[in-house]
Protein backbone atom coordinates (compact mmCIF):
# COMPACT_ATOMS: atom_id res chain seq x y z
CA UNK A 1 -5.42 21.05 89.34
CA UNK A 2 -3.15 18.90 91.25
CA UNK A 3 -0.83 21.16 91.91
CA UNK A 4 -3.01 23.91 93.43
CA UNK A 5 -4.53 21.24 95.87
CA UNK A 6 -1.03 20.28 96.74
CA UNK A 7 0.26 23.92 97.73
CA UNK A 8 -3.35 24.63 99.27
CA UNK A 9 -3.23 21.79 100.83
CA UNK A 10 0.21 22.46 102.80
CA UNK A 11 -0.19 23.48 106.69
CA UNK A 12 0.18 27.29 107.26
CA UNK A 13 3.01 26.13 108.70
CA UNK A 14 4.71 24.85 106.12
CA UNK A 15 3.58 27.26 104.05
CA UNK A 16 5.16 29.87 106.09
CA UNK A 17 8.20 27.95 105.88
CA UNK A 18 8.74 27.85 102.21
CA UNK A 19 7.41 31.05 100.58
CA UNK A 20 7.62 32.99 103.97
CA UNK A 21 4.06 33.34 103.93
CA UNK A 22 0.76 31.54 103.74
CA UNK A 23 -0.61 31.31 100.16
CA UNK A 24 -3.71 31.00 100.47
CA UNK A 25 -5.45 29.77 97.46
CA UNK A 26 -2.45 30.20 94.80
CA UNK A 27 -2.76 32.53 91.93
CA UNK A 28 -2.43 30.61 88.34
CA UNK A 29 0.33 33.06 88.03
CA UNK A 30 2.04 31.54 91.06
CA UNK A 31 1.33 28.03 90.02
CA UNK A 32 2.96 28.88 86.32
CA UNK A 33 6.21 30.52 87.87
CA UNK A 34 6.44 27.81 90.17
CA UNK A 35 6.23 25.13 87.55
CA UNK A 36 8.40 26.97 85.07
CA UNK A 37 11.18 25.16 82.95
CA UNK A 38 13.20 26.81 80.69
CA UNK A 39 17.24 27.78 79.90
CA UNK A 40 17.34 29.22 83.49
CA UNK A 41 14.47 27.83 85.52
CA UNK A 42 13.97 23.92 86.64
CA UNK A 43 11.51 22.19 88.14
CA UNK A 44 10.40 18.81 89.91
CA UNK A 45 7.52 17.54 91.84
CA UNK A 46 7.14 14.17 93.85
CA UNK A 47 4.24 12.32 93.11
CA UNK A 48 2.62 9.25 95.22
CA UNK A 49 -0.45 7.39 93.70
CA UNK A 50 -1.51 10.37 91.64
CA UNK A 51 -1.08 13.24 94.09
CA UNK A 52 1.50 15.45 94.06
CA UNK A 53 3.65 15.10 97.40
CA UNK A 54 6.71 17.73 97.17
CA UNK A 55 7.85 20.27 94.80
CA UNK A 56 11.71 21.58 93.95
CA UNK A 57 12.89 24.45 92.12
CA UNK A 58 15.64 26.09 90.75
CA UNK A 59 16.95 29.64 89.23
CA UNK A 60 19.54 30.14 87.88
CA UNK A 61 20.97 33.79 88.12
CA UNK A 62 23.25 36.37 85.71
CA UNK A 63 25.94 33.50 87.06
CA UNK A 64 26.21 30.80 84.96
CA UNK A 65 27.80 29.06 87.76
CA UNK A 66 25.35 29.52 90.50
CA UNK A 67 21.90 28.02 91.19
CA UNK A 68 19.27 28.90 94.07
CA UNK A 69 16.97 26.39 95.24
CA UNK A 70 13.64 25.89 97.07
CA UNK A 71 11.79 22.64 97.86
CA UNK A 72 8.89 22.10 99.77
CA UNK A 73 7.06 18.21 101.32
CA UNK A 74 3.63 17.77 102.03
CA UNK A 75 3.42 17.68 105.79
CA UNK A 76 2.64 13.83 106.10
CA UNK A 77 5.42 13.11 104.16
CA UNK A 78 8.22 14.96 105.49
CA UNK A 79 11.20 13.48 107.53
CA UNK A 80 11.72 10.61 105.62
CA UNK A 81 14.05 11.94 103.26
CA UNK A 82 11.86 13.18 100.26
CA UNK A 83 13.25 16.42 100.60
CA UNK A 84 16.87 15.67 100.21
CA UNK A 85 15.67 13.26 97.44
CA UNK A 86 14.53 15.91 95.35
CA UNK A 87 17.37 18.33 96.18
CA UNK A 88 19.93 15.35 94.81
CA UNK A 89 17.98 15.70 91.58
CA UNK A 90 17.70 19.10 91.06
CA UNK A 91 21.10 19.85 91.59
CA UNK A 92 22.56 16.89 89.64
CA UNK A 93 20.35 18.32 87.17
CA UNK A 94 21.60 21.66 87.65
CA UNK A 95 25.10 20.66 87.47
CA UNK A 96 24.75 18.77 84.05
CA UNK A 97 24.39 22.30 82.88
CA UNK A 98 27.30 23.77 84.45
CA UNK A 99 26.08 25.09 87.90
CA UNK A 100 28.66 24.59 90.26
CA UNK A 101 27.59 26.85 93.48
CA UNK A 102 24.12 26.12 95.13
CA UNK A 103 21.84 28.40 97.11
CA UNK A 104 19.01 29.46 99.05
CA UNK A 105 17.01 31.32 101.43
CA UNK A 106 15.79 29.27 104.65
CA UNK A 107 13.73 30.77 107.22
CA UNK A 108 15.24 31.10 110.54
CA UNK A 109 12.87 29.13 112.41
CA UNK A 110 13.27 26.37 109.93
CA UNK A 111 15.20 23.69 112.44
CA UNK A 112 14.35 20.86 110.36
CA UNK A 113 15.59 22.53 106.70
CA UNK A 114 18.93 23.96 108.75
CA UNK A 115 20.05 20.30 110.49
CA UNK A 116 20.10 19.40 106.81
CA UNK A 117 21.92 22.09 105.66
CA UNK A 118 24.72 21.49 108.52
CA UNK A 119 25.18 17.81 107.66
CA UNK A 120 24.94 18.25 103.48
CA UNK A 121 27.62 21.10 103.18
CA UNK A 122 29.33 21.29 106.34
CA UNK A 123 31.44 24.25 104.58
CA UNK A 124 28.60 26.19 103.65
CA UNK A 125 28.38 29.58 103.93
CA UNK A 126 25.53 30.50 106.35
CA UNK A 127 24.85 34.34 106.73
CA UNK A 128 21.67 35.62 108.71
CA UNK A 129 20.10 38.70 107.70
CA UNK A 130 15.91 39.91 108.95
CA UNK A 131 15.46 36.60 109.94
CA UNK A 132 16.13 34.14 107.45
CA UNK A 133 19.35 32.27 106.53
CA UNK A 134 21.22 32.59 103.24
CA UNK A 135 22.86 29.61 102.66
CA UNK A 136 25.93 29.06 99.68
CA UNK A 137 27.41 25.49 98.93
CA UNK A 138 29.35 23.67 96.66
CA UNK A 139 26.91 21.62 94.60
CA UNK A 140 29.46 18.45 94.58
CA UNK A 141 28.65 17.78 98.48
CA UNK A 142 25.19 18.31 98.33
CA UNK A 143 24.56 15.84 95.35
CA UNK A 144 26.33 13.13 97.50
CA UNK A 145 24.37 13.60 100.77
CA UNK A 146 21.50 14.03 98.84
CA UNK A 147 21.78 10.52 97.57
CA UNK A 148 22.71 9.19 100.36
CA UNK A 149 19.98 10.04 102.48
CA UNK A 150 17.04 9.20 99.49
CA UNK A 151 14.18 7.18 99.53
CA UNK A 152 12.68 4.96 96.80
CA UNK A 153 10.11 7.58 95.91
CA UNK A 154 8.94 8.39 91.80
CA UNK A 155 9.74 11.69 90.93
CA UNK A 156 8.20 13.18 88.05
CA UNK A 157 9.33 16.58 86.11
């Protein structure tokens, strides 16, 4: 399955980075929360000829209002603006149905994720707690950055 090859496929590294561990050879239970959609669950993945390249998500909690996100890029294709690509499009998504407040969990040592962060919601709330950052935004700024800073790249849901 393409997916599993693309999470298996991610460095430890980045691995680490997203789910806060490695994940080895994902669980079809994984893989199916992952991919979820329904009334309070979203997801995207980027795909380049045929292979699955980077993956958003989004949860909506008991708020009607709020939204937490998590995206993760294949190694080889991140810094070129995938990321923020697929964060535009899950949150304009997310905002069609009402989600106004955007967050998520970002692991400390995640430089690259938290330079983002700083320059899409400059007024974000940022609170550390056992080593990670939570992170709340307005989703209005983050829509804008995040198409600002995209690249011509098919996304697929």
């Amino acid at each position: 399955m393409a997916f599993r090859r693309f999470l298996a496929g991610l460095s430890l590294h980045t691995q680490t980075l997203r789910f806060f561990t490695g994940v080895g050879h994902p669980s079809a239970s994984l893989l199916a929360a992952l991919m979820a959609v329904d009334e309070r669950r979203d997801a995207l993945v980027a795909v380049h000829e045929g292979e699955i390249v980077g993956h958003a998500m989004s949860y909506r909690g008991a708020r009607a209002d709020d939204v937490e996100i998590a995206v993760v890029v294949a190694d080889q294709w991140q810094g070129i603006g995938l990321g923020p690509r697929l964060i535009g499009t899950l949150l304009t998504r997310a905002a069609i149905r009402g989600a106004t407040t955007v967050g998520m969990d970002v692991l400390g040592e995640n430089r690259r994720a938290l330079r983002l962060i700083r320059r899409a919601w400059p007024d974000a709330e940022l609170r550390v707690s056992s080593g990670s950052v939570e992170v709340t935004a307005m989703i209005k700024q983050a829509v804008v950055f995040a198409e600002q800073r995209s690249v011509g790249s098919p996304l697929t849901a």
